[in-house]
C-alpha atoms as a PDB file:
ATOM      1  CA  UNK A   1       3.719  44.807   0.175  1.00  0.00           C
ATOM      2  CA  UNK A   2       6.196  42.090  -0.818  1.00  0.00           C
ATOM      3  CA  UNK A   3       5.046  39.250  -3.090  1.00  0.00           C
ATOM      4  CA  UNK A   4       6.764  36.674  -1.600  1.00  0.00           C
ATOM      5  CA  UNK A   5       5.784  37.276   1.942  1.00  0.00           C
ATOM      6  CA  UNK A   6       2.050  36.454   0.872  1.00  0.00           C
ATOM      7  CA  UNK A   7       0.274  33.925   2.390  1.00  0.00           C
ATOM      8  CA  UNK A   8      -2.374  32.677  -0.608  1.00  0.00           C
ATOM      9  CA  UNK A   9      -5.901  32.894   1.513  1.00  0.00           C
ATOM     10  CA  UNK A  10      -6.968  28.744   1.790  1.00  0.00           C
ATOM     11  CA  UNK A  11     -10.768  27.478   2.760  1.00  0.00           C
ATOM     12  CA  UNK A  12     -10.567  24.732   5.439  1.00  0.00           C
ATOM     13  CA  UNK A  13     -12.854  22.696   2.965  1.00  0.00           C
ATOM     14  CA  UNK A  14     -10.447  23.309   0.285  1.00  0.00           C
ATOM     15  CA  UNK A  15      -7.325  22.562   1.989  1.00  0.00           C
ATOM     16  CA  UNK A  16      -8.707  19.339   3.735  1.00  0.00           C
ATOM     17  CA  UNK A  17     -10.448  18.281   0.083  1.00  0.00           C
ATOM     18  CA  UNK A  18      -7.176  18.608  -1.601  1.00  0.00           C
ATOM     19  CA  UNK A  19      -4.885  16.897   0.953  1.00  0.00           C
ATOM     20  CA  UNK A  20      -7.605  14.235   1.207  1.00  0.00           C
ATOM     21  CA  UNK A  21      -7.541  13.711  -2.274  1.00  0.00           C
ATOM     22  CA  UNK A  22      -3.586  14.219  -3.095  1.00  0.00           C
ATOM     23  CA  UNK A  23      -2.627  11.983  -0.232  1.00  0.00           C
ATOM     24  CA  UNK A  24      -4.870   9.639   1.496  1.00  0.00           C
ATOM     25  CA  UNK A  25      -7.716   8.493  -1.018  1.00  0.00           C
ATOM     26  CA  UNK A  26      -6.598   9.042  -4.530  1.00  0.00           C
ATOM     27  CA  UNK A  27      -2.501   9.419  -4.689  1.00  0.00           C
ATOM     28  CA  UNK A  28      -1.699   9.123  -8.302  1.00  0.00           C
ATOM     29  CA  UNK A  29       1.511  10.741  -9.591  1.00  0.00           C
ATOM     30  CA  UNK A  30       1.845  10.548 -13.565  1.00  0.00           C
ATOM     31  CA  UNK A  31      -0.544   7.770 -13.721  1.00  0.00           C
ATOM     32  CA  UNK A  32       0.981   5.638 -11.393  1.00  0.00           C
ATOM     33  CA  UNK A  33      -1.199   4.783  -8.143  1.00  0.00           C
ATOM     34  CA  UNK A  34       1.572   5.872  -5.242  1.00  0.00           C
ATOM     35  CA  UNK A  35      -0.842   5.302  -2.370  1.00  0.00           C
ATOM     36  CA  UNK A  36      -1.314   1.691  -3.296  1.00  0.00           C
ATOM     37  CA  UNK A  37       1.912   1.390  -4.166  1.00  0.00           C
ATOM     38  CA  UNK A  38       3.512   2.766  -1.069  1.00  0.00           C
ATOM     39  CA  UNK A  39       1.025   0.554   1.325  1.00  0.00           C
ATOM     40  CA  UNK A  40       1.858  -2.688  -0.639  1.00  0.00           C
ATOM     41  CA  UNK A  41       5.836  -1.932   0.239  1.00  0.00           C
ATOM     42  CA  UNK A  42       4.847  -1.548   4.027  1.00  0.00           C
ATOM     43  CA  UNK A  43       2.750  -4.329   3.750  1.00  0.00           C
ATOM     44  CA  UNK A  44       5.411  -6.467   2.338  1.00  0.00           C
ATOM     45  CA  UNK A  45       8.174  -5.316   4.270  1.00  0.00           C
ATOM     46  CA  UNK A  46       6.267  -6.089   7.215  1.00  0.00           C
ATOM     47  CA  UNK A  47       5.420  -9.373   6.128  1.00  0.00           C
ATOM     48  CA  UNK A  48       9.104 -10.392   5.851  1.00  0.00           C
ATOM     49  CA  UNK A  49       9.878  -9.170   9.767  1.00  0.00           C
ATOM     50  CA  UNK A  50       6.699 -11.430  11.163  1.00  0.00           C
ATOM     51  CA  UNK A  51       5.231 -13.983   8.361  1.00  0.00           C
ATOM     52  CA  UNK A  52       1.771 -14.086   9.827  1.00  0.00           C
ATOM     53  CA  UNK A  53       1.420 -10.338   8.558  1.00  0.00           C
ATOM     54  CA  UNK A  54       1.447 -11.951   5.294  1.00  0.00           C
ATOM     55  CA  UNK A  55      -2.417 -13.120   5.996  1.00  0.00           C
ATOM     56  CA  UNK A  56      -3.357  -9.581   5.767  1.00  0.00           C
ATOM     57  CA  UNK A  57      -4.953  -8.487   1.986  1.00  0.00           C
ATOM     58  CA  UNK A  58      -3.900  -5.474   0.323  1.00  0.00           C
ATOM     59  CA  UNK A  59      -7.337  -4.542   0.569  1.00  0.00           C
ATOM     60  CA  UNK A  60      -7.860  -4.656   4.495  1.00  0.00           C
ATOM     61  CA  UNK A  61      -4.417  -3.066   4.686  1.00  0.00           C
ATOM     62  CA  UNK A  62      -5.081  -0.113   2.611  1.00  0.00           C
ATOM     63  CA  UNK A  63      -8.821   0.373   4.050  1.00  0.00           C
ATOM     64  CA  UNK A  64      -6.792   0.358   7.960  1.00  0.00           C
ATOM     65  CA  UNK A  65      -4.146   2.316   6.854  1.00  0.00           C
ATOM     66  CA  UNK A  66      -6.235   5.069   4.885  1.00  0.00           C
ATOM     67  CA  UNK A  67      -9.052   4.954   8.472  1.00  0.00           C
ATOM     68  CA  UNK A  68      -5.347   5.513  10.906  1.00  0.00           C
ATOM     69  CA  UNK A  69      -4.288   8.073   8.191  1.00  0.00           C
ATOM     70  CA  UNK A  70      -7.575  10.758   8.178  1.00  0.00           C
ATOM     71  CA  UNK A  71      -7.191  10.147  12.451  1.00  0.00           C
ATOM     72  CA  UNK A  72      -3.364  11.373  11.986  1.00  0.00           C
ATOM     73  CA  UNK A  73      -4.622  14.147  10.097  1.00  0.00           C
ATOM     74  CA  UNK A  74      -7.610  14.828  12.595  1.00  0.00           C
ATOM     75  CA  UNK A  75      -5.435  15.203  15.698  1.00  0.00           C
ATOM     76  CA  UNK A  76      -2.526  16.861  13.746  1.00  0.00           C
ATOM     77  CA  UNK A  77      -4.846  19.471  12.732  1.00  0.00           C
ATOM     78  CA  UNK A  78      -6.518  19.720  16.204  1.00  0.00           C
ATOM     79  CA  UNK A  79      -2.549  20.318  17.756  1.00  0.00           C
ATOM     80  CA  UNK A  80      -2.103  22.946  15.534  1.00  0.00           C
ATOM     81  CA  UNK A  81      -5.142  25.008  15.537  1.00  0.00           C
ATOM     82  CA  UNK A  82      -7.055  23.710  18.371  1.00  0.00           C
ATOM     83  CA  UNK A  83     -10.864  22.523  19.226  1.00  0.00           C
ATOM     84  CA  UNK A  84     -12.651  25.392  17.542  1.00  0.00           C
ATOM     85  CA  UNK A  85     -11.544  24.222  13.930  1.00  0.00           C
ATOM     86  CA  UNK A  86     -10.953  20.769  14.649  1.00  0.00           C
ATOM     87  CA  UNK A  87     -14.688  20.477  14.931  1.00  0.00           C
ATOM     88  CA  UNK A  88     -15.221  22.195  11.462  1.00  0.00           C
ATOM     89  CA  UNK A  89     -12.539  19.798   9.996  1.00  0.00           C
ATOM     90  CA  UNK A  90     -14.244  16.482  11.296  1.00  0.00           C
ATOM     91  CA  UNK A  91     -17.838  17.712  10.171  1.00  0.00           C
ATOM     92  CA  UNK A  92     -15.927  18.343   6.567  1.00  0.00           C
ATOM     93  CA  UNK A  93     -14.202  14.854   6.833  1.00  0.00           C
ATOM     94  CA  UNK A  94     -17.856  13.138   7.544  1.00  0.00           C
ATOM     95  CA  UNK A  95     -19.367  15.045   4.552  1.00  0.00           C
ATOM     96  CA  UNK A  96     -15.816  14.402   2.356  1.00  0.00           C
ATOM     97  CA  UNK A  97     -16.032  10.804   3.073  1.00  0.00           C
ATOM     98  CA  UNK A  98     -20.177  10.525   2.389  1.00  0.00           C
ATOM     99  CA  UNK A  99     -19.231  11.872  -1.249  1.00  0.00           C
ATOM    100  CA  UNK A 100     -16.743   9.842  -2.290  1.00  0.00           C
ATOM    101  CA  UNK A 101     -19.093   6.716  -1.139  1.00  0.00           C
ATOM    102  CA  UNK A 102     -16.856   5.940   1.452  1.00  0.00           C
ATOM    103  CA  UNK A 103     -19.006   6.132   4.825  1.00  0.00           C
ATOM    104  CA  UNK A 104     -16.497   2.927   6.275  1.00  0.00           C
ATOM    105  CA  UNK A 105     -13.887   5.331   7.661  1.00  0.00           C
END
């Protein structure tokens, strides 16, 4: 048996909670929050190809941007392991999202 050809055994709700967490809702690297950061460069960057983008709040941006992000994840999940577990992984997402007080996505 070699070590490093080990796959570590991962829980759908424990992969999906983690990437959630680390990626979409709550990306903070050494105290710094990277998700908002990272949205407000798109948003601004956008802003300076078409000025009328510049109407659009941080806030509605983010809340968009986090609802096409979890859909990105849904269907990328659903290519790569197909309609039995993509039905497990939405029914997580629903509960995920109910917990964190965020029923809007």
């Amino acid at each position: 048996m070699n070590f490093f050809n080990r796959k570590p055994k991962v829980t759908l709700d424990g992969f999906c909670h983690d990437f959630y967490d680390k990626n979409i809702l709550h990306a903070v690297i050494s105290g710094i929050d990277a998700g908002s950061l990272f949205l407000d460069t798109i948003r601004k960057s956008v802003a300076e190809v078409d000025p009328s983008f510049a109407n659009v709040t941080s806030q509605l941006f983010e809340a968009e941007m986090s609802v096409l992000r979890f859909e990105v994840f849904g269907l990328a999940w659903l290519h790569q392991l197909g309609d039995k577990r993509a039905a497990e992984q939405s029914a997580f997402k629903k509960r995920y999202l109910e917990e964190q007080e965020r029923p809007d996505i």
